[in-house]
Protein backbone atom coordinates (compact mmCIF):
# COMPACT_ATOMS: atom_id res chain seq x y z
CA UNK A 1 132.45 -168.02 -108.63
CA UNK A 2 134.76 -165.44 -109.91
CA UNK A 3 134.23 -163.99 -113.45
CA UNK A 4 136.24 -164.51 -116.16
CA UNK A 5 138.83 -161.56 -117.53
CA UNK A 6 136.55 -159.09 -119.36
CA UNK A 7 138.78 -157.84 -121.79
CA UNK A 8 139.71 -161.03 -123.09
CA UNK A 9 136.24 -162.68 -122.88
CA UNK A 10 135.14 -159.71 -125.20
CA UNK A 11 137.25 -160.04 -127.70
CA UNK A 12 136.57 -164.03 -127.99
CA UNK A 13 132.85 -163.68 -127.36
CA UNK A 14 131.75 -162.94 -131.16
CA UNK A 15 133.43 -166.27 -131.62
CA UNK A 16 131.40 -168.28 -129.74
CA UNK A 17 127.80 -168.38 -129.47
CA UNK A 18 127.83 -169.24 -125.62
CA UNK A 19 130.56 -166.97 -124.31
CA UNK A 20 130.20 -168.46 -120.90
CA UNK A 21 132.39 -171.54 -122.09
CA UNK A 22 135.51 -169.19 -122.16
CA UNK A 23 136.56 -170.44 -118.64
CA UNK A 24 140.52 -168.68 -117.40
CA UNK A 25 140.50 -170.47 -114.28
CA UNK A 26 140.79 -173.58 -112.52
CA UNK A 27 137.30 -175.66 -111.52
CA UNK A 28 138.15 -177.29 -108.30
CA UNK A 29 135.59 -178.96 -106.25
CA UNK A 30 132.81 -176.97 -107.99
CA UNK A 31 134.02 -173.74 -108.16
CA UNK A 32 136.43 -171.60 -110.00
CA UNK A 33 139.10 -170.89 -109.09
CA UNK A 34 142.81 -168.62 -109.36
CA UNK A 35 145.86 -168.77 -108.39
CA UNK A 36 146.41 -167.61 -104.70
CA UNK A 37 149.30 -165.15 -105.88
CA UNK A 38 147.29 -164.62 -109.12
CA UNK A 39 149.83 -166.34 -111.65
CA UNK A 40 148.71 -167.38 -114.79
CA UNK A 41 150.18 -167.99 -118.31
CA UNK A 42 149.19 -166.63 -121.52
CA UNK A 43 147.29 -169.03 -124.48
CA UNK A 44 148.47 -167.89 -127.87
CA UNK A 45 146.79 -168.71 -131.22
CA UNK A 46 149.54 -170.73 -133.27
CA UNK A 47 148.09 -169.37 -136.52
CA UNK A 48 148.72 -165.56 -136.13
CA UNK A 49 150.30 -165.47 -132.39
CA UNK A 50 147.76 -163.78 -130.55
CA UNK A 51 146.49 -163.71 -127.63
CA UNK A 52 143.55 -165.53 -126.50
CA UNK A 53 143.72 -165.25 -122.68
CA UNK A 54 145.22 -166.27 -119.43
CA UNK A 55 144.94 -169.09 -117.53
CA UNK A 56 145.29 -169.41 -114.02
CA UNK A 57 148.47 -171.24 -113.45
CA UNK A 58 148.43 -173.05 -109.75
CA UNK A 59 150.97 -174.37 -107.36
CA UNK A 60 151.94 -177.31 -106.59
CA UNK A 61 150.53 -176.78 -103.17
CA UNK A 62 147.26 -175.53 -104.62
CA UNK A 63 147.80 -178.77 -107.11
CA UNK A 64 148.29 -181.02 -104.01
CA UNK A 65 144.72 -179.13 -102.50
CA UNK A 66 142.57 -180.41 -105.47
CA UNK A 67 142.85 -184.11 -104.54
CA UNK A 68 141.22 -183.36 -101.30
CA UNK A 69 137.35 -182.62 -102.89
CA UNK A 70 138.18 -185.57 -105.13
CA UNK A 71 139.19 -187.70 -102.51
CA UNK A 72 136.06 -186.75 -100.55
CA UNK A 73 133.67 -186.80 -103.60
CA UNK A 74 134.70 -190.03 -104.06
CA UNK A 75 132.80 -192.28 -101.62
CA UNK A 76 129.41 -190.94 -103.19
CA UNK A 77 130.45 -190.84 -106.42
CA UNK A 78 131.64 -194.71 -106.48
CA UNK A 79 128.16 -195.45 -104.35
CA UNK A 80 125.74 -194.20 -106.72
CA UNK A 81 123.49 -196.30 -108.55
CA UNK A 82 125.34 -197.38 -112.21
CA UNK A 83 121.87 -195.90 -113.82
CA UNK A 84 122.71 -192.12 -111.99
CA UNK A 85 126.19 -192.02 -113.37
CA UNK A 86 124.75 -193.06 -116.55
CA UNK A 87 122.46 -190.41 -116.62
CA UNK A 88 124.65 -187.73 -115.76
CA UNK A 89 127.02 -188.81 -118.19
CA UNK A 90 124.87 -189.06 -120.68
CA UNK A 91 123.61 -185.18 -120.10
CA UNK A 92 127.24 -184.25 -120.64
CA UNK A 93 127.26 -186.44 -123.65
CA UNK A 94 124.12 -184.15 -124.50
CA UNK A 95 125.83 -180.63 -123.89
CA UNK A 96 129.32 -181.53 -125.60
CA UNK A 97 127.21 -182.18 -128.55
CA UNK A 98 124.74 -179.00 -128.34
CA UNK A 99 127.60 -176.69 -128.02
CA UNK A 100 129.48 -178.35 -130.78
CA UNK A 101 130.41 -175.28 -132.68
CA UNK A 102 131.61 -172.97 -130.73
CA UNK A 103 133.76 -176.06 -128.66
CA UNK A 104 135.70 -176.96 -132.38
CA UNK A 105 135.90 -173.24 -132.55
CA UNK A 106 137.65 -172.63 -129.73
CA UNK A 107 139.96 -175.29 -130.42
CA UNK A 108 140.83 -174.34 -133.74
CA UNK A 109 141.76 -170.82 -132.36
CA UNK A 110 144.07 -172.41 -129.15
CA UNK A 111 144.80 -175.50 -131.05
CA UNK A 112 145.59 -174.36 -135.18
CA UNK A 113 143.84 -177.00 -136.56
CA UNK A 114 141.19 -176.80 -139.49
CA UNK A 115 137.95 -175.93 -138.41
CA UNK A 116 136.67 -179.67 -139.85
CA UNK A 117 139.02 -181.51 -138.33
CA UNK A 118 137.75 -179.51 -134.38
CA UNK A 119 134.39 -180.62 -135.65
CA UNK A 120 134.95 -184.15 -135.86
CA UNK A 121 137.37 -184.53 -132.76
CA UNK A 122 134.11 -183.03 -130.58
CA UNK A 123 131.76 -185.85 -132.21
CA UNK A 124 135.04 -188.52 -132.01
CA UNK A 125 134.96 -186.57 -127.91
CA UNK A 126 131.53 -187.04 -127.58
CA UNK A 127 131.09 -190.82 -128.58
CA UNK A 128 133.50 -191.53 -125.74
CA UNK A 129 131.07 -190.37 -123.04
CA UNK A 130 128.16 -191.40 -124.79
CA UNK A 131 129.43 -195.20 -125.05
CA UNK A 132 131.14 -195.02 -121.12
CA UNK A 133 127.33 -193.56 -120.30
CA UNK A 134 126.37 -196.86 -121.11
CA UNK A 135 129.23 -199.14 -120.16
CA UNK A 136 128.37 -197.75 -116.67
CA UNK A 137 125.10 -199.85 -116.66
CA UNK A 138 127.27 -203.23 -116.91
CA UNK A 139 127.55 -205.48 -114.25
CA UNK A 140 130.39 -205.96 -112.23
CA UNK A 141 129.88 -209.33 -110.50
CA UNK A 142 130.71 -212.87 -111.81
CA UNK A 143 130.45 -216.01 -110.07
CA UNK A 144 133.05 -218.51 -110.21
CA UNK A 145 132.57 -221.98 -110.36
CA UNK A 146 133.91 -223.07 -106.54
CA UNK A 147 136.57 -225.46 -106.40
CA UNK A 148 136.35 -226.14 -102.38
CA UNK A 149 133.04 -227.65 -100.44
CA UNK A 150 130.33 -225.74 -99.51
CA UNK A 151 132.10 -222.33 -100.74
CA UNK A 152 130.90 -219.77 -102.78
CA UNK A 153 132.95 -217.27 -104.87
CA UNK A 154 132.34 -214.12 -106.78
CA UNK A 155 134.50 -211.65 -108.15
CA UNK A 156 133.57 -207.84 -108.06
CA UNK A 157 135.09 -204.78 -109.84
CA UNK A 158 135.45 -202.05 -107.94
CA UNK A 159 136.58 -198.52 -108.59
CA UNK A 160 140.42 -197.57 -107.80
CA UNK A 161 140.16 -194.44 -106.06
CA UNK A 162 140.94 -190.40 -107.54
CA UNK A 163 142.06 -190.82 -110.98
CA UNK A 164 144.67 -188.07 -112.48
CA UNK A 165 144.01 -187.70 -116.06
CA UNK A 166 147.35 -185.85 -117.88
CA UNK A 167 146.62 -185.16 -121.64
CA UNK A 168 148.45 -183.35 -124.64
CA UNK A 169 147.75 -180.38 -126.64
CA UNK A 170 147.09 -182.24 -130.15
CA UNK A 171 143.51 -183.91 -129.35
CA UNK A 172 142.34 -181.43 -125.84
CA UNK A 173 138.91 -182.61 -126.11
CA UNK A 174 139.02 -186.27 -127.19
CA UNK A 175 141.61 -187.35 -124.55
CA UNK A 176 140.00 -185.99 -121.71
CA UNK A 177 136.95 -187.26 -122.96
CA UNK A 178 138.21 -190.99 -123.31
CA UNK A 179 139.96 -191.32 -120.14
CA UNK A 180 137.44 -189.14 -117.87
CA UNK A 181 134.30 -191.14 -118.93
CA UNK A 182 135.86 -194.14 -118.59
CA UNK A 183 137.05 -193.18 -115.10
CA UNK A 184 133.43 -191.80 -114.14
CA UNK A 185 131.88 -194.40 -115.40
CA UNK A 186 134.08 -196.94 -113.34
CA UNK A 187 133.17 -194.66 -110.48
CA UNK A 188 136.17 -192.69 -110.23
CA UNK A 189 136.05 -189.50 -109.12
CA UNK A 190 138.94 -187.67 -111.88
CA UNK A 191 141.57 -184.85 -111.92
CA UNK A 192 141.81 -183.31 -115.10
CA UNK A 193 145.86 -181.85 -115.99
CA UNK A 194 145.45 -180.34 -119.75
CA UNK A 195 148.59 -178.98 -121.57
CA UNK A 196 149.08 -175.53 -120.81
CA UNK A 197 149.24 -174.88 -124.63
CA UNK A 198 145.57 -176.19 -124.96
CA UNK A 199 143.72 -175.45 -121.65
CA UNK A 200 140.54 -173.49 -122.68
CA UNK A 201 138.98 -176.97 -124.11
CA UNK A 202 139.20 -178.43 -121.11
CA UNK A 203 137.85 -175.72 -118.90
CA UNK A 204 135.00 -175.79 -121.47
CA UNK A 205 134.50 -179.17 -121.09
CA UNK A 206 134.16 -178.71 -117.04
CA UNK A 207 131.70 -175.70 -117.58
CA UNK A 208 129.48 -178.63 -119.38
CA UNK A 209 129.89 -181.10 -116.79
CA UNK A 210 128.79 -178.73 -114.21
CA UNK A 211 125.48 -177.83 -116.33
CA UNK A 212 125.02 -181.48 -116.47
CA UNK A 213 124.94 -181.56 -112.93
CA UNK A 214 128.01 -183.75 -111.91
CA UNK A 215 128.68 -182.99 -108.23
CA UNK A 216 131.27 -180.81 -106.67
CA UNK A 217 134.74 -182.32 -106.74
CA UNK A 218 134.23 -185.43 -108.88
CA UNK A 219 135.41 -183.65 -112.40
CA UNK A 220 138.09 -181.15 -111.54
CA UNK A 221 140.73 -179.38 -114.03
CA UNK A 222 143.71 -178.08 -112.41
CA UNK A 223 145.51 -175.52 -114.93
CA UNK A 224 149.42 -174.64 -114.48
CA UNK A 225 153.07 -176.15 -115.42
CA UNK A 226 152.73 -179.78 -115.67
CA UNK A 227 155.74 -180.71 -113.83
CA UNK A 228 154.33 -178.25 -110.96
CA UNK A 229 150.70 -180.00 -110.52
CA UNK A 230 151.51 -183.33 -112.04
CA UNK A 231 154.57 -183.36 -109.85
CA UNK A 232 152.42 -182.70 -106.80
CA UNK A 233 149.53 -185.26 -107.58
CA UNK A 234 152.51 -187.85 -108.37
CA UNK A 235 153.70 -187.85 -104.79
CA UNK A 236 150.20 -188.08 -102.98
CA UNK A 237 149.10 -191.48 -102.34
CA UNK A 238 145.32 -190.73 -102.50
CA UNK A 239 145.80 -190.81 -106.52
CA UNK A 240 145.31 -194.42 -107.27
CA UNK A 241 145.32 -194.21 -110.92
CA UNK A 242 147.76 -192.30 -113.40
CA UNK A 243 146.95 -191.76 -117.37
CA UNK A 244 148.71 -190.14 -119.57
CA UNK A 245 148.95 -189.12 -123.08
CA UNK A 246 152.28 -187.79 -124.67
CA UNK A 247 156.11 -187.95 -125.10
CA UNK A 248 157.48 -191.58 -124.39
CA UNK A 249 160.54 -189.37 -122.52
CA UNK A 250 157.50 -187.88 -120.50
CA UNK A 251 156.03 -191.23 -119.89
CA UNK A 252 159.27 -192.79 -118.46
CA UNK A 253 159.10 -189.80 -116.42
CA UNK A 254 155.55 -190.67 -114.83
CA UNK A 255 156.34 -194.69 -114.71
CA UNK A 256 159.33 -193.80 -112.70
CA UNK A 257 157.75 -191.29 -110.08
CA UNK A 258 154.44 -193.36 -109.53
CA UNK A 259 156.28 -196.72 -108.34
CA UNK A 260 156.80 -194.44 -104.79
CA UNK A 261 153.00 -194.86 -104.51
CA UNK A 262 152.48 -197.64 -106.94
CA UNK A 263 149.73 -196.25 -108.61
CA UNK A 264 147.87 -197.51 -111.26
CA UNK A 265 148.97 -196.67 -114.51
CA UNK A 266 147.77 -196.11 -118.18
CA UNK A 267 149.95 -194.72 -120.51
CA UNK A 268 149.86 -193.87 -124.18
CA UNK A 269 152.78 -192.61 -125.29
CA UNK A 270 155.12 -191.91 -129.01
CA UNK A 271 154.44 -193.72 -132.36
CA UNK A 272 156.86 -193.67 -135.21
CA UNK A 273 154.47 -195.67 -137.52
CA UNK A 274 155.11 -197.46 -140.32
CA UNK A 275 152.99 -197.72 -143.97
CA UNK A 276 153.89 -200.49 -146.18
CA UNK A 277 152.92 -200.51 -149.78
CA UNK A 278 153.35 -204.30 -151.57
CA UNK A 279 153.46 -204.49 -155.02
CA UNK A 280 150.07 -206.30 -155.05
CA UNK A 281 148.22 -202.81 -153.60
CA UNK A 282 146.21 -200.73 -154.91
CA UNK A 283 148.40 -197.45 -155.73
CA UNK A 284 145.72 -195.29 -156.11
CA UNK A 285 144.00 -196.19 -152.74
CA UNK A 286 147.46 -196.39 -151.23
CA UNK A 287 148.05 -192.89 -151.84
CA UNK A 288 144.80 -191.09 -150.86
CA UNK A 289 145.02 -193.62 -147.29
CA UNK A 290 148.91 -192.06 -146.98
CA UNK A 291 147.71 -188.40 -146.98
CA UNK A 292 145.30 -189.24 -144.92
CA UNK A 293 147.85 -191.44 -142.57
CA UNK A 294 150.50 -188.73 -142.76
CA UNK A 295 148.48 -184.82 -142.77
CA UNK A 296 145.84 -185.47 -141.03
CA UNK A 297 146.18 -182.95 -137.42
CA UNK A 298 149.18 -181.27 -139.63
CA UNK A 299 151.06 -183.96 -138.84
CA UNK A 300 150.56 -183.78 -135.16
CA UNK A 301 149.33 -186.89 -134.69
CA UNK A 302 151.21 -190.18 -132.35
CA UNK A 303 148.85 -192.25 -135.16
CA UNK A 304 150.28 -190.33 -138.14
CA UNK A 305 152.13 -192.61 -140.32
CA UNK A 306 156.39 -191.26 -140.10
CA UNK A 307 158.14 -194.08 -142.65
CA UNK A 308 156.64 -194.93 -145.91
CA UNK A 309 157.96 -198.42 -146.86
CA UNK A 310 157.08 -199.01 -150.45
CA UNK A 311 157.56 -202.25 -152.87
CA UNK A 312 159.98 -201.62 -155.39
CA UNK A 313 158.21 -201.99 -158.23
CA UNK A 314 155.69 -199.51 -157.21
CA UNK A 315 158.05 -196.82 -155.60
CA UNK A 316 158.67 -194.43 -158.57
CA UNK A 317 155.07 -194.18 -159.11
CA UNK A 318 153.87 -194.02 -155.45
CA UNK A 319 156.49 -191.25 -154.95
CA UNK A 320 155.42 -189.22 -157.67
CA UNK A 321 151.93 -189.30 -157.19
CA UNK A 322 151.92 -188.89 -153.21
CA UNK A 323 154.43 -186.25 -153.36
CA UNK A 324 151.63 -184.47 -156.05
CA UNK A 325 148.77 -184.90 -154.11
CA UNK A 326 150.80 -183.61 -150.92
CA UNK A 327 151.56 -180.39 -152.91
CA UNK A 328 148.37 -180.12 -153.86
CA UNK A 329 146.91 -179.48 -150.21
CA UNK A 330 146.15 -176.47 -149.06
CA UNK A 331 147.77 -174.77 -145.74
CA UNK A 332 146.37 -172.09 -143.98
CA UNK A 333 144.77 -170.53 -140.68
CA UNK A 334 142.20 -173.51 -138.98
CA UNK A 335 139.47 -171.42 -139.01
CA UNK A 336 139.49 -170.57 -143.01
CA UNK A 337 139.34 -175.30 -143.12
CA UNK A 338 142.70 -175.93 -144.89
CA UNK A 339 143.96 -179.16 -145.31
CA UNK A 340 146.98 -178.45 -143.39
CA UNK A 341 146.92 -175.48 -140.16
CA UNK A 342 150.02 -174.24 -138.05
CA UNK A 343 151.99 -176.19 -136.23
CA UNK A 344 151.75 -175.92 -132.48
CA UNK A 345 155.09 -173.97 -131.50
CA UNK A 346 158.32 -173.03 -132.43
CA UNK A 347 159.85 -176.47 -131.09
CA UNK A 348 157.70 -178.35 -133.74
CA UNK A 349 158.80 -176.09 -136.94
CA UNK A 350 162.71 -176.44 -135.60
CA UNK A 351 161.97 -180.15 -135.56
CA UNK A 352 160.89 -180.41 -139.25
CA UNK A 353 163.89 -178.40 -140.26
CA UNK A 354 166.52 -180.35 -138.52
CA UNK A 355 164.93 -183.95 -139.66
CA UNK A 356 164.92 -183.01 -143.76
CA UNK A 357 168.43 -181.17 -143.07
CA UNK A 358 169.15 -184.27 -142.01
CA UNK A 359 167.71 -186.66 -144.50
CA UNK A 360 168.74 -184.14 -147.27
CA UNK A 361 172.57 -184.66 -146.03
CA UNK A 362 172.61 -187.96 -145.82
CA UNK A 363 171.39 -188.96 -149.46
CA UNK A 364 167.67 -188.62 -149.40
CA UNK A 365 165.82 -186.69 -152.15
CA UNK A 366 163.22 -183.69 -151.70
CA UNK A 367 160.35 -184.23 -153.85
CA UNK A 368 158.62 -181.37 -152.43
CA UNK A 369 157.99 -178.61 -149.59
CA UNK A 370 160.78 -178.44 -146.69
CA UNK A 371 160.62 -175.21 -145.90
CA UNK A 372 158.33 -172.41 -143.73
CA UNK A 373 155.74 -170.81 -145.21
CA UNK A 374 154.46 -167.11 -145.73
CA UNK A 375 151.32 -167.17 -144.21
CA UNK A 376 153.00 -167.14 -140.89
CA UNK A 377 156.21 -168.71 -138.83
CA UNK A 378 154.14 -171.57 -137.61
CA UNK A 379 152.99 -172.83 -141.06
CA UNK A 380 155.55 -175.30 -142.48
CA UNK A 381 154.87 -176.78 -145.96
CA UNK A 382 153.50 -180.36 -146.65
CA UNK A 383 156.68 -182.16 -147.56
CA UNK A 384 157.59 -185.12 -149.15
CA UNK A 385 161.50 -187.24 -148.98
CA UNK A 386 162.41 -190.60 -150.81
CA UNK A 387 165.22 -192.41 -151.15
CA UNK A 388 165.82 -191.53 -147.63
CA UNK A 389 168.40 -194.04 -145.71
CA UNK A 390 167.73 -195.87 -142.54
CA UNK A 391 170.19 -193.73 -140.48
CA UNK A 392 168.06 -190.82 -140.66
CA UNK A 393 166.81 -188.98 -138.15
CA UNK A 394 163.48 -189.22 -139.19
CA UNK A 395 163.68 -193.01 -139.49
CA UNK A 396 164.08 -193.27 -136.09
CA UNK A 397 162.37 -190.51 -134.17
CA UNK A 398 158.76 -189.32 -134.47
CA UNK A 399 158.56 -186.10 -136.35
CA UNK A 400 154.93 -185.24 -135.28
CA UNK A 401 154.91 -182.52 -138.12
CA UNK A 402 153.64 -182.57 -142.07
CA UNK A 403 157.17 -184.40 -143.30
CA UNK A 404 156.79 -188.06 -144.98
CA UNK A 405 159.93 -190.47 -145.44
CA UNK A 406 160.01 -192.59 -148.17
CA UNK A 407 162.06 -195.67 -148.54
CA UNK A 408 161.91 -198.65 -150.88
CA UNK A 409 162.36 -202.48 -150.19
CA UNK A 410 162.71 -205.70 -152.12
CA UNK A 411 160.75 -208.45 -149.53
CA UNK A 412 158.00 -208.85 -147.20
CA UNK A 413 160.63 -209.63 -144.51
CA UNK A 414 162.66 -206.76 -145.43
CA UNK A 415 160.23 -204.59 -144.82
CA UNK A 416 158.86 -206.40 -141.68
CA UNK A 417 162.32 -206.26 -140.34
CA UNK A 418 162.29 -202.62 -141.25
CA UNK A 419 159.12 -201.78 -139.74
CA UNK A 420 160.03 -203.90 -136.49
CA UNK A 421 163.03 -201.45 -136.10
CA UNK A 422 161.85 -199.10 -133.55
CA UNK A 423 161.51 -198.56 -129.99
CA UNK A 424 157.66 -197.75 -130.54
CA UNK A 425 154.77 -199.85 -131.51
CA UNK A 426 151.39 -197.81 -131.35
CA UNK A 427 150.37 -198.49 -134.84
CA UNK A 428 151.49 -199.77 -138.39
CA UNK A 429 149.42 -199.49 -141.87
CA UNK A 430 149.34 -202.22 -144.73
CA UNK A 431 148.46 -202.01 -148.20
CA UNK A 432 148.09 -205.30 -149.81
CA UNK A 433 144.88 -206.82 -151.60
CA UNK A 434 146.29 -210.41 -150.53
CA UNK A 435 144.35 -211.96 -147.55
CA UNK A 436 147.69 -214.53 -146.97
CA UNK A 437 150.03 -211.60 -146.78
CA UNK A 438 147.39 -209.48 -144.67
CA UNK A 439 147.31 -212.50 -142.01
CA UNK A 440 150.72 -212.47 -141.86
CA UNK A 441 151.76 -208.93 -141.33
CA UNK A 442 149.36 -208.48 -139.00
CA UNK A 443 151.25 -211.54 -137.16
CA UNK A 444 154.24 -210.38 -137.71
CA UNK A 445 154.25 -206.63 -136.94
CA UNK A 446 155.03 -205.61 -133.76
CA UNK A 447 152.29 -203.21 -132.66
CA UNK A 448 149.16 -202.58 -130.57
CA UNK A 449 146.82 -201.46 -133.95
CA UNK A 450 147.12 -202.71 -137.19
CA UNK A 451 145.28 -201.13 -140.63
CA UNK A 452 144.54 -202.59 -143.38
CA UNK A 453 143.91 -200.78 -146.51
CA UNK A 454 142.72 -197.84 -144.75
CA UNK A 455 143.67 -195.30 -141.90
CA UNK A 456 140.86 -194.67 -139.70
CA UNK A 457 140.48 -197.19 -137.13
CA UNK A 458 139.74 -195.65 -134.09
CA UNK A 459 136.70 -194.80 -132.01
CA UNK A 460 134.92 -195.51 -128.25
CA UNK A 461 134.07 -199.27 -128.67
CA UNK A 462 137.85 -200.33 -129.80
CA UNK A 463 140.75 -201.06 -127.07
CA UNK A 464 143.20 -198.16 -128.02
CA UNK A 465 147.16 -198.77 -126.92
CA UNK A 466 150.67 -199.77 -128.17
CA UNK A 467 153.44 -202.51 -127.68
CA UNK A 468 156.75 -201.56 -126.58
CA UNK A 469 157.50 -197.89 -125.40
CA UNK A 470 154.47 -196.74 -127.05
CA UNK A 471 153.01 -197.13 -123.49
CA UNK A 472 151.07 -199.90 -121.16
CA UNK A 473 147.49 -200.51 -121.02
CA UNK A 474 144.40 -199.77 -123.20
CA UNK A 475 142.06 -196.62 -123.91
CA UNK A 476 138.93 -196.85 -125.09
CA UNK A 477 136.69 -200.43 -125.24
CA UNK A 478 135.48 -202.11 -121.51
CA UNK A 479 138.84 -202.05 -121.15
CA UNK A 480 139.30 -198.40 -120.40
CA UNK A 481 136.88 -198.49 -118.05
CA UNK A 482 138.64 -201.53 -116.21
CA UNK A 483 141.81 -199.59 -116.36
CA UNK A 484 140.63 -197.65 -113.18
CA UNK A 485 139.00 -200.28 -111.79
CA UNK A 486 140.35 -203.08 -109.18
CA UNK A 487 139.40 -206.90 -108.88
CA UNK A 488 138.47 -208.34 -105.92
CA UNK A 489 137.77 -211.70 -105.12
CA UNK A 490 135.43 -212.92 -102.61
CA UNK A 491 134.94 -216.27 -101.09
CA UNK A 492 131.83 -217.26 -98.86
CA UNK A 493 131.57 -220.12 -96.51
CA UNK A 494 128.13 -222.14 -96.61
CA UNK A 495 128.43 -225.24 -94.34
């Protein structure tokens, strides 16, 4: 096992209590390892710009070498008792949550955001494997009542095969988490891809699974240039299963290249999600929910709420008192616990710009922030638009940044129809204390999640997924686990 660069490890150490969970390379098959030409790429922290390390960055030849100790890990994996992949999952279940500090810590400092928001995205982590450590025990078998003489028919679940787990740089722990549990749990044996903006989370996360005692080559995390590794596991038919969290552009991307192989796919893509305020709602809830809906990861969130839709008779005062409240919150450097951190690069600060540039051209009103902040070129103010038209930018493409768009309308149906109005469908919000209305928005709207007078919905035992081009399949629930899991049927003669 090779050690870890010293000069960088010293300078995170005081950080963390455990400095042995600052990992810089790949773990492959049990060990860790570098790049054979010794490439790597540098992790910056998006609150001041420094450097936190560098990460070994592999080829896709190396990339294409990791699937063979999953591929071969996976016949004992899958064969294990359900109760021994319980337990093992449930020791890393165990670890995640002893080392609990310094994990939200080092997010915070490769991620940007608050300190209390990296705390609760390691318990939100956690619950995943704690609730697949237990799905595991299920059975798998169900009998079906025979329709032919003297025949007898079951129908079995079995595990797909290698599983290649691709995940984004807003949520590093929590979407390994809930797709690798799942896929152990199913009996998978997984290959871990984490953005190379974000890796040091997941290398943590593998330094835990190895102290739980999972064996070599059934949790690996292969570090490097996504289109590199991904590229490489993409092509290789001994990866059954494909899931991915990210861009919708990047999803196309993956649907496209796995129909070579036809692998099994999961994907979880873009939200552009809508929050409707009726006249009949509660303003004052309504407002608290929407800076909730709207700040919470900066922004940075494919469940943050992008187009406020609010009843006419309640839109001066909703705008007025959510654009207060959003001024009121305080920005800042993750580990001091603002409301509101850095954004994650450059690309995501440009983006903000050019969508209230545009909304600001074409009509709409700036009730407050829209511009960059002092305490550093990644920090971009909590802002708030209104009166903004429907050929805005940001009415039809996800910001993924602190910027809210407020429109009003007249009618339930105009604002269904207006809510409809996008390629995406992850998840919409409604604000209404009438059950009828309730029943039929949540009818009528077009997407996979649907909340009601609040904002958090999510968590291990719900089935997690959009409609549309917000992506196929479900995360989270028995269903994740069935996601890498095939059906077969057999039928056994008796006469």
């Amino acid at each position: 096992m090779t050690a870890p660069n010293t000069r960088t490890a010293e300078r995170t150490a005081p950080l963390l209590d455990d400095a042995r969970l600052l990992r810089q390379f790949s773990y492959i098959a049990g060990r860790w390892s570098a790049a054979a030409d010794g490439r790597t790429f540098a992790v910056r922290n998006p609150a001041d710009g420094g450097r936190l390390g560098d990460v070994a960055s592999l080829s896709a030849d190396e990339a294409r070498a990791a699937i063979d100790p999953a591929h071969k890990a996976f016949a004992g994996w899958s064969a294990l008792l359900p109760q021994e992949r319980t337990r093992l999952l449930r020791r890393w279940f165990e670890l995640i949550c002893d080392n609990r500090e310094d994990l939200a810590r080092l997010m915070t400092l490769e991620q940007g955001k608050p300190i209390s928001e990296a705390r609760g995205e390691i318990d939100y982590a956690a619950a995943f494997v704690e609730f697949y450590a237990e799905e595991a025990r299920r059975p798998d078998t169900q009998s079906v009542t025979s329709h032919l003489a003297d025949a007898e028919m079951e129908t079995w679940l079995e595990p797909v095969g290698v599983a290649a787990l691709v995940t984004p740089w807003n949520f590093p722990c929590a979407m390994i988490t809930r797709k690798a549990a799942a896929a152990l749990a199913a009996g998978c044996t997984v290959l871990v891809h984490p953005s190379h903006e974000t890796p040091f989370s997941a290398l943590a996360l593998a330094e835990l699974a190895e102290r739980a005692g999972f064996p070599a080559g059934v949790f690996n995390v292969v570090t490097g240039d996504a289109a590199t590794v991904v590229g490489a596991w993409m092509e290789d038919e001994r990866v059954r299963a494909v899931s991915f969290t990210g861009s919708t552009e990047i999803g196309r991307l993956i649907y496209r290249q796995a129909a070579s192989t036809v692998k099994r796919l999961v994907l979880e893509l873009g939200g552009h999600a809508p929050f409707l305020v009726f006249s009949d709602a509660d303003l004052e809830r309504a407002v608290a929910e929407a800076v909730k809906a709207k700040f919470a990861t900066s922004g940075q969130d494919c469940l943050g709420a992008n187009r406020f839709l609010v009843a006419r008779p309640l839109y001066k005062a909703f705008c007025k008192r959510f654009a207060e409240a959003s001024a009121a919150l305080t920005v800042g450097p993750g580990l001091e616990d603002p409301a509101i951190g850095p954004l994650m690069n450059e690309r995501a600060v440009a983006k903000q710009e050019a969508h209230v540039a545009d909304a600001l051209e074409r009509g709409a009103k700036l009730l407050t922030g829209g511009k960059r902040l002092a305490a550093g070129p990644l920090f971009y103010a909590p802002t708030v638009l209104c009166d903004v038209p429907d050929n805005a930018l940001i009415m039809r493409e996800e910001t993924f940044g602190p910027v809210a768009a407020i429109r009003p309308f007249d009618s339930e149906e105009e604002a269904v129809r207006i809510a409809n109005d996008s390629e995406y469908g992850l998840i919409a919000y409604v604000h209404s204390e009438d059950p009828r209305r309730i029943y039929r928005l949540s009818r009528a709207l077009r997407y996979g999640m649907i909340a009601v007078n609040r904002t958090k919905v999510t968590g291990a035992p719900i089935p997690f997924g959009g409609m549309k081009q917000s992506g196929i399949g479900r995360e989270g629930a028995a269903d994740g686990m069935r996601a890498f899991m095939d059906l077969k049927y057999v039928c056994r003669d008796w006469a």
